[in-house]
Structure formats: C-alpha cells, structure tokens
N, C-alpha and C. Protein backbone atom coordinates (compact mmCIF):
# COMPACT_ATOMS: atom_id res chain seq x y z
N UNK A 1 21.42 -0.64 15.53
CA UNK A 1 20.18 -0.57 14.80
C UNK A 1 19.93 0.87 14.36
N UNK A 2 19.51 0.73 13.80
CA UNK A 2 19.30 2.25 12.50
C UNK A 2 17.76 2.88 13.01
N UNK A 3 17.79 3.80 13.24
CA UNK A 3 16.42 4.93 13.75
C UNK A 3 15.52 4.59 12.98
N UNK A 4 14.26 4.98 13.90
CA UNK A 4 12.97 4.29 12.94
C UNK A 4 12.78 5.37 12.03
N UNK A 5 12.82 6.05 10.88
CA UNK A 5 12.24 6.88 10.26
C UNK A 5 10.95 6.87 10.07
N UNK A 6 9.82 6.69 10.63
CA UNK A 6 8.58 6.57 10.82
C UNK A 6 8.20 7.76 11.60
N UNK A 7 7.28 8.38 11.15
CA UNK A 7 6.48 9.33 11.52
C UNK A 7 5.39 8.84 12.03
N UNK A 8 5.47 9.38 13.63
CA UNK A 8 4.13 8.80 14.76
C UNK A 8 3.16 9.87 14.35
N UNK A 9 1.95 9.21 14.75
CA UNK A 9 0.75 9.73 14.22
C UNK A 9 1.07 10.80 15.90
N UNK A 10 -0.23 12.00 15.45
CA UNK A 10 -0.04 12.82 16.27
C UNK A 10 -1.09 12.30 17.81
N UNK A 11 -0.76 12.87 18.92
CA UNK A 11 -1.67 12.07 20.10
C UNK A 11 -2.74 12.85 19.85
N UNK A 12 -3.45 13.54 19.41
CA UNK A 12 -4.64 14.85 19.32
C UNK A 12 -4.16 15.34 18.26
N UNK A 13 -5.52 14.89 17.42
CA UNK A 13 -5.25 15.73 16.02
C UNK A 13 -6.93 15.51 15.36
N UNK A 14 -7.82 16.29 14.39
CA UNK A 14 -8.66 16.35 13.85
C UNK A 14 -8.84 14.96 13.12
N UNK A 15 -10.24 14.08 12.95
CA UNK A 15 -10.47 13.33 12.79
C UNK A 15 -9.54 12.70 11.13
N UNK A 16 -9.81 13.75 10.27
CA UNK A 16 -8.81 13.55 9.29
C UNK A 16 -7.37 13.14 9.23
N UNK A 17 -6.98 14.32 10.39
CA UNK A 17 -5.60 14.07 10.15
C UNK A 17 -4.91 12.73 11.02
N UNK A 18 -5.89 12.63 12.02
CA UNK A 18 -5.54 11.11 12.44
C UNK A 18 -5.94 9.96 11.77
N UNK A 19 -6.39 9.85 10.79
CA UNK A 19 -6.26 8.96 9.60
C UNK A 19 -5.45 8.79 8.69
N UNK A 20 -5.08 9.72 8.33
CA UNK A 20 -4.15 10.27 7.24
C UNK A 20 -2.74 10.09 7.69
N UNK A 21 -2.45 10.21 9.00
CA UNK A 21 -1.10 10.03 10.19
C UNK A 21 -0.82 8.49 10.01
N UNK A 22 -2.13 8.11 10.20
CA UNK A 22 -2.15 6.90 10.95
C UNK A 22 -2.10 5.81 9.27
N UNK A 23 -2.38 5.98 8.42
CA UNK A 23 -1.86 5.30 6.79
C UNK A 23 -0.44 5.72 6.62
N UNK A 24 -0.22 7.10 6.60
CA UNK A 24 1.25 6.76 6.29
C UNK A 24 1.97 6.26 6.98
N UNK A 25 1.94 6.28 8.69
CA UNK A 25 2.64 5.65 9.18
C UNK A 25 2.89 4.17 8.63
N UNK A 26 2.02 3.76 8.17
CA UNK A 26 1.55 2.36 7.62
C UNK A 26 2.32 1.75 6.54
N UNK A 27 1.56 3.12 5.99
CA UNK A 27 2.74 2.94 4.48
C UNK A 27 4.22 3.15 4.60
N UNK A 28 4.76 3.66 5.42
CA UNK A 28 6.07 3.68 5.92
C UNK A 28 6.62 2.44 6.62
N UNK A 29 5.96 1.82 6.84
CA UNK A 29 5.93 0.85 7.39
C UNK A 29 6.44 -0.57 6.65
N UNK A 30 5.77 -0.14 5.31
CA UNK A 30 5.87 -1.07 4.43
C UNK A 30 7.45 -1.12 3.47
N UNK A 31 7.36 0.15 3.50
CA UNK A 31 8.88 0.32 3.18
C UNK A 31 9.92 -0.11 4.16
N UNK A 32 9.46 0.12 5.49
CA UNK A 32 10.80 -0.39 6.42
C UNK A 32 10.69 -1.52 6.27
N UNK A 33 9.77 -2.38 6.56
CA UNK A 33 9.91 -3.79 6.39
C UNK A 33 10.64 -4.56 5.33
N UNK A 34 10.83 -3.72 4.43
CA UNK A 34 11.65 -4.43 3.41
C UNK A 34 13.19 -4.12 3.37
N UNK A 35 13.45 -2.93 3.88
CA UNK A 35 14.87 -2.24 3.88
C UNK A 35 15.77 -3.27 4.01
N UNK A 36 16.77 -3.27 3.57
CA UNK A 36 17.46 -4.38 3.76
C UNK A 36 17.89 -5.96 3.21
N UNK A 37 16.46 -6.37 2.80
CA UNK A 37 16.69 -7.59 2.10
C UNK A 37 16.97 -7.42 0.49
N UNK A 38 17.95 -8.54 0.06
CA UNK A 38 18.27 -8.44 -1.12
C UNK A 38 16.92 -8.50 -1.78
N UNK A 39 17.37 -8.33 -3.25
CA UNK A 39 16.20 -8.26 -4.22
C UNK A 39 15.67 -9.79 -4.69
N UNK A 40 16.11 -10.90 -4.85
CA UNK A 40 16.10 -11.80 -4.94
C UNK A 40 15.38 -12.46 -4.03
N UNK A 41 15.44 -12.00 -2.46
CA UNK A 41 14.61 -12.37 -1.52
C UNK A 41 12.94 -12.16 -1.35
N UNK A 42 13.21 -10.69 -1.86
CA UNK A 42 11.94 -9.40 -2.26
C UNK A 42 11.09 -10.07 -3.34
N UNK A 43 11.82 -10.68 -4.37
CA UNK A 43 11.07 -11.33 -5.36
C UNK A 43 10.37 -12.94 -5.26
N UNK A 44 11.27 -14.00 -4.08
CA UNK A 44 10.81 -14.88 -3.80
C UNK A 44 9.81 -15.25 -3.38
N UNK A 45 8.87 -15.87 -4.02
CA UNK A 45 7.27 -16.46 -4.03
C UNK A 45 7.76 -17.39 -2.29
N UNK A 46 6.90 -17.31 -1.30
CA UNK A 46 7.28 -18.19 -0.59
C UNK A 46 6.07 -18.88 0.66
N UNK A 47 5.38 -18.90 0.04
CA UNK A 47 4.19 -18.99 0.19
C UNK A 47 3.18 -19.80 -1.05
N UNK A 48 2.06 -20.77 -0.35
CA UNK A 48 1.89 -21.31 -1.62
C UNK A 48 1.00 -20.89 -2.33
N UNK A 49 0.29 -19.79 -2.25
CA UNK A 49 -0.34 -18.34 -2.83
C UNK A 49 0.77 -17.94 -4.12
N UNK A 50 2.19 -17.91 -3.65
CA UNK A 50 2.93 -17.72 -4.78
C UNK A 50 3.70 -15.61 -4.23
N UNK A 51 2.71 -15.66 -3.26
CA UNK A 51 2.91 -14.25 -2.92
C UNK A 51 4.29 -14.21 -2.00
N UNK A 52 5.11 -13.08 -2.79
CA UNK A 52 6.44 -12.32 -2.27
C UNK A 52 6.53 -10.96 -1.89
N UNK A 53 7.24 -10.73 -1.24
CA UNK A 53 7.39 -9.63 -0.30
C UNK A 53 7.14 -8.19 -1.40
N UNK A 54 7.81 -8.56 -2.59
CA UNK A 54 7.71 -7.37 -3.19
C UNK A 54 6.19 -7.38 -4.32
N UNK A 55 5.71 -8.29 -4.10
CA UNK A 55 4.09 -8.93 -4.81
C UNK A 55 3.25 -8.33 -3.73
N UNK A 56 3.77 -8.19 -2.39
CA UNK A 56 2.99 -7.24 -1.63
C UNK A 56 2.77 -5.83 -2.13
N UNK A 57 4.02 -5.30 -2.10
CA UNK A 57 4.45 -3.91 -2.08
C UNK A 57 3.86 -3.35 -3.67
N UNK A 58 3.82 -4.01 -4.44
CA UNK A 58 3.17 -4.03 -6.03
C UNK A 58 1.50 -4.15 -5.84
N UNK A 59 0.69 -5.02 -4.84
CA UNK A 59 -0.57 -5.27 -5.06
C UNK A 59 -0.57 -3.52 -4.24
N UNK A 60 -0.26 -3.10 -2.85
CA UNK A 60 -0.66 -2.25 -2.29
C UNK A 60 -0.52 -1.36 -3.38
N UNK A 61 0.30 -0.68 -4.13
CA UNK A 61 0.21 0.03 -4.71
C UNK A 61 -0.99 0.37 -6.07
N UNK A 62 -1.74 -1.00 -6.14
CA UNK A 62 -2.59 -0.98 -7.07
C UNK A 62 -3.78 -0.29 -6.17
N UNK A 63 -3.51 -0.77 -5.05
CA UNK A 63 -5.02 -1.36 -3.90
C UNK A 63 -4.95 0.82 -4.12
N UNK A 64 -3.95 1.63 -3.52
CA UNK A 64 -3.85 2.99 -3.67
C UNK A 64 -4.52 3.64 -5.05
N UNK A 65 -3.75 3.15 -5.93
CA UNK A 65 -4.69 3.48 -7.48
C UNK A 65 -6.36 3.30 -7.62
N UNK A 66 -6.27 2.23 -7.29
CA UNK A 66 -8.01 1.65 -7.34
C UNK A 66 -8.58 2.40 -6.39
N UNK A 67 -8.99 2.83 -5.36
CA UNK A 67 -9.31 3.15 -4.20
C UNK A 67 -9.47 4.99 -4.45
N UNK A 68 -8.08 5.69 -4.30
CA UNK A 68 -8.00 7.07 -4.27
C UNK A 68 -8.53 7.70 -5.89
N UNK A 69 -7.55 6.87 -6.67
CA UNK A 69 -7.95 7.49 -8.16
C UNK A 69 -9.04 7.18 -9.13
N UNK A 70 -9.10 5.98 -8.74
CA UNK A 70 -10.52 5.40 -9.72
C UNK A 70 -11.83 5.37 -9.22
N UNK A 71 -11.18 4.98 -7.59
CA UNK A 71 -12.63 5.19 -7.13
C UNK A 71 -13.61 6.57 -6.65
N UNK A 72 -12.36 7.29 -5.55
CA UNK A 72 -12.95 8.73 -5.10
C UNK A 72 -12.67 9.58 -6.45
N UNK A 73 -11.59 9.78 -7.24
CA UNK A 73 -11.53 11.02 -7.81
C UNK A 73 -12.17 10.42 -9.26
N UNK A 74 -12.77 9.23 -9.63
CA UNK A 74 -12.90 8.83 -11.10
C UNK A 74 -12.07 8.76 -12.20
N UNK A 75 -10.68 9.22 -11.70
CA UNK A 75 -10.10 8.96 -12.99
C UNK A 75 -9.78 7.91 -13.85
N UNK A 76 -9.46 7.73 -15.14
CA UNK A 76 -9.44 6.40 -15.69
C UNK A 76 -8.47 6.09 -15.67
N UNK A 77 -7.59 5.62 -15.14
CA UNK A 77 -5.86 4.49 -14.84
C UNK A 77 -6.45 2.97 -15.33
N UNK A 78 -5.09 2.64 -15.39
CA UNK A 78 -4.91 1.14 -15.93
C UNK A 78 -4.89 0.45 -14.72
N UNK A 79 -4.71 -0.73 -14.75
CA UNK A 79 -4.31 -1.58 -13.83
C UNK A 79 -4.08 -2.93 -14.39
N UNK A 80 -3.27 -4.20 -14.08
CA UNK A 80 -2.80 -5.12 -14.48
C UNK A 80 -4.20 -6.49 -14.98
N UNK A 81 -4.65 -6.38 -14.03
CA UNK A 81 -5.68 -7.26 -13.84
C UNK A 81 -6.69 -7.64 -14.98
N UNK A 82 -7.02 -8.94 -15.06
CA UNK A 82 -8.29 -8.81 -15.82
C UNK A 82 -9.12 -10.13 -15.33
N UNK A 83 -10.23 -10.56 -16.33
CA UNK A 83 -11.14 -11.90 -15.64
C UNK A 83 -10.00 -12.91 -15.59
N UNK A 84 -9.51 -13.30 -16.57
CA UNK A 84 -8.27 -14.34 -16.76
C UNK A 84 -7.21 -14.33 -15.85
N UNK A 85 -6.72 -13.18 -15.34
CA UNK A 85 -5.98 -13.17 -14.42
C UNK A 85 -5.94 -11.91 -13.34
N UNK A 86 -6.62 -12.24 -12.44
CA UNK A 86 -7.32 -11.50 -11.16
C UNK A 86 -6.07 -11.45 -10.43
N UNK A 87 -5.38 -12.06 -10.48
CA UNK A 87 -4.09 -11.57 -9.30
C UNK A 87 -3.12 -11.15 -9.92
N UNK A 88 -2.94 -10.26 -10.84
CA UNK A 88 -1.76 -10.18 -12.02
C UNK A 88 -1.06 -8.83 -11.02
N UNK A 89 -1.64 -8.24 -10.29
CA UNK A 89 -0.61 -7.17 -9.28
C UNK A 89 -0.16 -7.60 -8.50
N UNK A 90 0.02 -9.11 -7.91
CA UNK A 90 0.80 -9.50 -7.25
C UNK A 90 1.90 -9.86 -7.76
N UNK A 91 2.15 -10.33 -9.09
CA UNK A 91 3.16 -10.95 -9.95
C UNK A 91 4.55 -10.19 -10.64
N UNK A 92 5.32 -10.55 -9.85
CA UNK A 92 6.60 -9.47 -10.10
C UNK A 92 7.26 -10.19 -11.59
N UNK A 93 6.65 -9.22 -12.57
CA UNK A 93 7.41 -9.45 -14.04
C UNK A 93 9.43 -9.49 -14.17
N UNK A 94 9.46 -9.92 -15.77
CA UNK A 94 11.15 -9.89 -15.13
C UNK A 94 11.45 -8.55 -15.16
N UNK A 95 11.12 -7.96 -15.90
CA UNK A 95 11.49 -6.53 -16.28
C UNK A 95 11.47 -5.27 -14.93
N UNK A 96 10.66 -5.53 -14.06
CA UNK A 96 10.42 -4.85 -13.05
C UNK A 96 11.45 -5.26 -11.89
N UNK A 97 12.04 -4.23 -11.64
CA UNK A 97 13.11 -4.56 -10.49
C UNK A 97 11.98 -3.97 -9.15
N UNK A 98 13.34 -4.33 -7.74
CA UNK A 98 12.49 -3.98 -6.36
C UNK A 98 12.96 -2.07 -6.44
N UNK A 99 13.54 -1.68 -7.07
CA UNK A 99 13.42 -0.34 -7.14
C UNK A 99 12.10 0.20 -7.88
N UNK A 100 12.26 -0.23 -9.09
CA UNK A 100 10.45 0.34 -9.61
C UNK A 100 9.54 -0.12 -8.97
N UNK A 101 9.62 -1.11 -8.21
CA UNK A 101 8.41 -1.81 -7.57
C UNK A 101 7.69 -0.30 -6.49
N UNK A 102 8.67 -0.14 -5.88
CA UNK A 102 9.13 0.63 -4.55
C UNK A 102 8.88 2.34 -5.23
N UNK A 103 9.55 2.44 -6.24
CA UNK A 103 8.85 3.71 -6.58
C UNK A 103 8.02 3.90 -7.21
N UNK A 104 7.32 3.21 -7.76
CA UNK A 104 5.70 2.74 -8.34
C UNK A 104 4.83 2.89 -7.03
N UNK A 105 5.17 2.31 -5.65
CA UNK A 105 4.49 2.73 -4.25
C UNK A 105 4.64 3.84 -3.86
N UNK A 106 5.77 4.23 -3.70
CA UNK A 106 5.86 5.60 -3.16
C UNK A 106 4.89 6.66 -4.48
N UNK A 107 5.16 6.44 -5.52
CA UNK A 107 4.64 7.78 -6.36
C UNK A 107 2.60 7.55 -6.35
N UNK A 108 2.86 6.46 -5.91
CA UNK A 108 0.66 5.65 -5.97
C UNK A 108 0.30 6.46 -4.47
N UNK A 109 1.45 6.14 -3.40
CA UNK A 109 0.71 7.39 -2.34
C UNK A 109 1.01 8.47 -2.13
N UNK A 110 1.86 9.01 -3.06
CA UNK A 110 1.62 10.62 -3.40
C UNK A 110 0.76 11.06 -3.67
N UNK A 111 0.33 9.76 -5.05
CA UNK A 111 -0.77 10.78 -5.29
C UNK A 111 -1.95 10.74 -5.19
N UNK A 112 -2.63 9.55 -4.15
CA UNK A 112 -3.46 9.23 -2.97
C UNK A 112 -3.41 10.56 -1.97
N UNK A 113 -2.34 10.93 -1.06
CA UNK A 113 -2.20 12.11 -0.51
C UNK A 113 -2.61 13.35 -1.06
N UNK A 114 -2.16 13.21 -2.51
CA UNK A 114 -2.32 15.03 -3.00
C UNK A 114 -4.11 14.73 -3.10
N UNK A 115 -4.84 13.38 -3.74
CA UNK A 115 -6.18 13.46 -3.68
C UNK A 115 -7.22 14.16 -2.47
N UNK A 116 -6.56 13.35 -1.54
CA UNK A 116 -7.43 13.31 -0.37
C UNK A 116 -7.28 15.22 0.66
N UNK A 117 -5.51 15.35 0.31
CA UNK A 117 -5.66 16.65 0.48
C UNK A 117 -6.52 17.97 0.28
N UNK A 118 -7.22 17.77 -0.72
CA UNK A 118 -8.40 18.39 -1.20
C UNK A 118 -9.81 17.90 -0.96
N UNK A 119 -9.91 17.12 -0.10
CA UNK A 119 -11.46 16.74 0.43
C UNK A 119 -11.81 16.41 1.56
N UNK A 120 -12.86 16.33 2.00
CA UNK A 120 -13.39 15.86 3.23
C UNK A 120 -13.64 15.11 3.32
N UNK A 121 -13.65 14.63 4.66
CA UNK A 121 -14.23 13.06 4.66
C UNK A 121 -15.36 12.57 4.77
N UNK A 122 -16.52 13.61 4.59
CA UNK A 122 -17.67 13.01 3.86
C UNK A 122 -18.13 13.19 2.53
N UNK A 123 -17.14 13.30 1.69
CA UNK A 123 -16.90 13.59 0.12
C UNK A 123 -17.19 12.36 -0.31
N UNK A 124 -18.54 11.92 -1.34
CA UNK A 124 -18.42 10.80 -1.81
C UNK A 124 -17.51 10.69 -3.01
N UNK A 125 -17.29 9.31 -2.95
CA UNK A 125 -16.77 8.93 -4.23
C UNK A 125 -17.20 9.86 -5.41
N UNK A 126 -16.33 9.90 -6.81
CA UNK A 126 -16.99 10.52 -7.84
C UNK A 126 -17.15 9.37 -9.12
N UNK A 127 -16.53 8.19 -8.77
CA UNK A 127 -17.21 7.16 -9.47
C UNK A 127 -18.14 6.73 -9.40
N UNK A 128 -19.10 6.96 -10.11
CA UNK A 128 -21.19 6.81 -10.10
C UNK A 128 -21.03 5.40 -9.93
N UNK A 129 -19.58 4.32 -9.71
CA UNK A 129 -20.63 2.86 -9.06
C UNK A 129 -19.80 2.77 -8.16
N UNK A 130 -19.75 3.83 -7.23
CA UNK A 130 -19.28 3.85 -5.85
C UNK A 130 -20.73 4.95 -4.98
N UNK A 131 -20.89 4.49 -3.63
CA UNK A 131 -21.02 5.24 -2.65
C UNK A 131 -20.35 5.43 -1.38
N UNK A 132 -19.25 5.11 -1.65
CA UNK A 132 -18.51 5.00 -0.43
C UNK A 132 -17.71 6.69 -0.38
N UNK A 133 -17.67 6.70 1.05
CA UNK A 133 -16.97 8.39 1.54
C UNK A 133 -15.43 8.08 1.46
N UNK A 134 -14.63 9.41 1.59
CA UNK A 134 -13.69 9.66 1.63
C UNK A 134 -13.11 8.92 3.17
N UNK A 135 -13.99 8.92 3.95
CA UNK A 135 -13.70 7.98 5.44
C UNK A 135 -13.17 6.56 5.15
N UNK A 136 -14.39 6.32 4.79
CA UNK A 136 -14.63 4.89 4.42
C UNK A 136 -13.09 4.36 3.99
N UNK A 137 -13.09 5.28 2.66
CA UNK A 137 -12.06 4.62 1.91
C UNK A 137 -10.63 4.79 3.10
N UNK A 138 -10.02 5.60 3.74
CA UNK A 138 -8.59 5.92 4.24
C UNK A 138 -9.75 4.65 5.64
N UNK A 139 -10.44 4.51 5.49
CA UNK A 139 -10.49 3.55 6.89
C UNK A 139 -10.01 2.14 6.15
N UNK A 140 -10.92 1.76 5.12
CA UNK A 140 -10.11 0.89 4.65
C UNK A 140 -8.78 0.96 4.00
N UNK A 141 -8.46 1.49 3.31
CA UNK A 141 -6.44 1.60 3.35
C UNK A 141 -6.32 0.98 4.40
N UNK A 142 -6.29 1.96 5.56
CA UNK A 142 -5.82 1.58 6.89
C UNK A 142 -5.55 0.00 7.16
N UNK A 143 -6.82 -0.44 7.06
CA UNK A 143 -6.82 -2.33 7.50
C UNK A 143 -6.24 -2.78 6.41
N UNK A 144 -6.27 -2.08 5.22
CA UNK A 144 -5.79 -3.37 4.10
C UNK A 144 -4.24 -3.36 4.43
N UNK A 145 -3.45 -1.92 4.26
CA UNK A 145 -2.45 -1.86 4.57
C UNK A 145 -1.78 -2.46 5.77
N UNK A 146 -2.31 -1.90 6.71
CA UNK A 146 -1.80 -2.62 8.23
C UNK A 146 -1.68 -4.06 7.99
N UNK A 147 -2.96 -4.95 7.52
CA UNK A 147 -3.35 -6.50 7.46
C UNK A 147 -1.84 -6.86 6.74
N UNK A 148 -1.59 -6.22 5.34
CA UNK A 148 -0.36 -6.51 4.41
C UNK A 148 1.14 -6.41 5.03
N UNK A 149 1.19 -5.82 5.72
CA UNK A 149 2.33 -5.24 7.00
C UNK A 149 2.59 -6.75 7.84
N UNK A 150 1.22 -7.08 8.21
CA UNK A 150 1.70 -8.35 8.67
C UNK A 150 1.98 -9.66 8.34
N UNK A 151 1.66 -9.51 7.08
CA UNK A 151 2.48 -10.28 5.96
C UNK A 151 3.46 -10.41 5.80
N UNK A 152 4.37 -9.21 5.74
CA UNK A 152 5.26 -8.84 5.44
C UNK A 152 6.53 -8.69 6.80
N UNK A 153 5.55 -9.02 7.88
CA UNK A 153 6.63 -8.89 8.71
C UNK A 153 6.61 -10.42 9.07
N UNK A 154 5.83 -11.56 8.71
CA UNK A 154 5.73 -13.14 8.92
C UNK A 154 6.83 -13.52 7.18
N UNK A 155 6.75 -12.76 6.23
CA UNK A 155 7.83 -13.59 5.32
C UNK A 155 9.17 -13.06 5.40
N UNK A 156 9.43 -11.62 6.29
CA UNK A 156 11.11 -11.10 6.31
C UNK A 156 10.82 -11.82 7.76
N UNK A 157 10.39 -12.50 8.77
CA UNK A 157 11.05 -13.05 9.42
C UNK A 157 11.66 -14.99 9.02
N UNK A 158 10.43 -15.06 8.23
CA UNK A 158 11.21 -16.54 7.17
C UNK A 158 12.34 -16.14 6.60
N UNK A 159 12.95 -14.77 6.17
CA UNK A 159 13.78 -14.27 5.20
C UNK A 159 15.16 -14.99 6.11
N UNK A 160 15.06 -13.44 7.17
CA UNK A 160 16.60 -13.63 7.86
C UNK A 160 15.99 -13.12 9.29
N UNK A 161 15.05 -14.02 9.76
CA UNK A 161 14.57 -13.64 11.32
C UNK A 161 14.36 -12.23 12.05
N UNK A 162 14.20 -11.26 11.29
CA UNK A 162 13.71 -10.10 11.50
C UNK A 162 12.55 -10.05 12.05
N UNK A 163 12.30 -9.39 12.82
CA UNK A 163 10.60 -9.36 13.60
C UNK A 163 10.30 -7.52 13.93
N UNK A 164 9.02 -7.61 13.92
CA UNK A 164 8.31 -6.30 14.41
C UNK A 164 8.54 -5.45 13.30
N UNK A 165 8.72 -3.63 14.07
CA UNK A 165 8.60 -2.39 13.64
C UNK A 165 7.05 -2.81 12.67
C-alpha cells in the first residue's frame, strides 16, 4: 500500500489554522479517494440521484467557488447552474475528462486558500446578500466536504471494495 500523502492537521495550532488544516486534509482526501480508479468508473452515475464519483469532485469544486469567491470575496464567476437545471455541477459533460475534473478542484482550492489567507475569521462576507463570517464559511466547507468524502468512500467501495482513508 502506497503512503498516505495527507497532511495531519496540527495537534495545537491557532483557531484558524486548525480549520484551514483540518479542510485540506479533507480536500486531500477527496483526491485520495479517487486515486486509482479508472475514468470510466469516476464517470459512472451509480446511484439513482445519477451522482458519480467524479460529479462529486466537480460539485465540490463549485461548492469552493460559490462559498470563497462569490460569497466572502464578491467576485463575479460563473457557475453551471441555473432554475432549469439546479444540479448541472454534478453532471460530467463529454468533453470534460477526470483530469480537468481534478484540476478544476485542485485550482478552486487554491484559490479558496490564497482568499482566506488574507483574512480573519471574523471577516464578513463582501457579498451585501451574505452575513456570514469567514468561520462560518471554512466551518461549513468542512461538513460539506467531509459529508462528500463519505460518499465517495460508499461508491469506490461499490467500485472495487476499497474502504476508509
């Protein structure tokens, strides 16, 4: 078995940075869970939601956009979604392979990280139809991410019986 490349959160660390530890570990998380399975597997709906492993790894990455960039810092980004179709970031197009999927995540919590690097965590939002803090929000990451993790570790064990990490 291959070393966990996961970075443990620290045992004593400032309220920030044990949040911030404690998401990426998360988000690292999300990447290990997939290591390994073909792409074909990654893309399989298997569930009757329609949701696939890599329909995970695509919504989290929106859930990062919406949250860090639109919501705390205001900027204006796109996103897939609309009234007609509310779940359109789960939906792995043909054109999108599990590599863009995957670096579409990794580059959404970069730049979640570089945001939050510059604030505190009682920094409100700067979107005027938000009041939620900079807490708030990496508290929720936290559960949404973690919650998605265990998703993801109940359809790669339907995959090829993989369990945990």
């Amino acid at each position: 078995m291959a070393p966990d490349p996961r970075i443990e959160p620290p045992p004593s660390a400032s309220e920030k940075e044990t949040l911030e530890a404690f998401l990426d570990y998360h988000r690292q998380t999300v990447v290990l869970k997939c290591a390994g399975v073909p792409e074909e597997e990654l893309r399989r709906p298997m569930v009757v939601s329609g949701t696939s492993m890599l329909g995970i790894v695509k919504h989290l990455g929106f859930n990062e956009r919406w949250w860090f960039q639109e919501v705390f810092a205001a900027r204006d980004v796109e996103f897939p979604w609309n009234d007609a179709d509310p779940d359109a970031e789960f939906r792995i197009e043909e054109h999108e392979t599990a590599e863009s999927v995957f670096d579409f995540y990794v580059q959404e919590c970069d730049k979640s990280r570089a945001i939050v690097a510059g604030a505190a965590l009682d920094d409100v939002a700067g979107n005027s139809k938000s009041t939620r803090s900079l807490r708030w929000i990496l508290f929720h990451m936290l559960e949404e991410t973690s919650r998605h993790n265990g998703h993801l570790d109940i359809l790669r064990e339907m995959i090829d019986g993989t369990t945990g990490q």
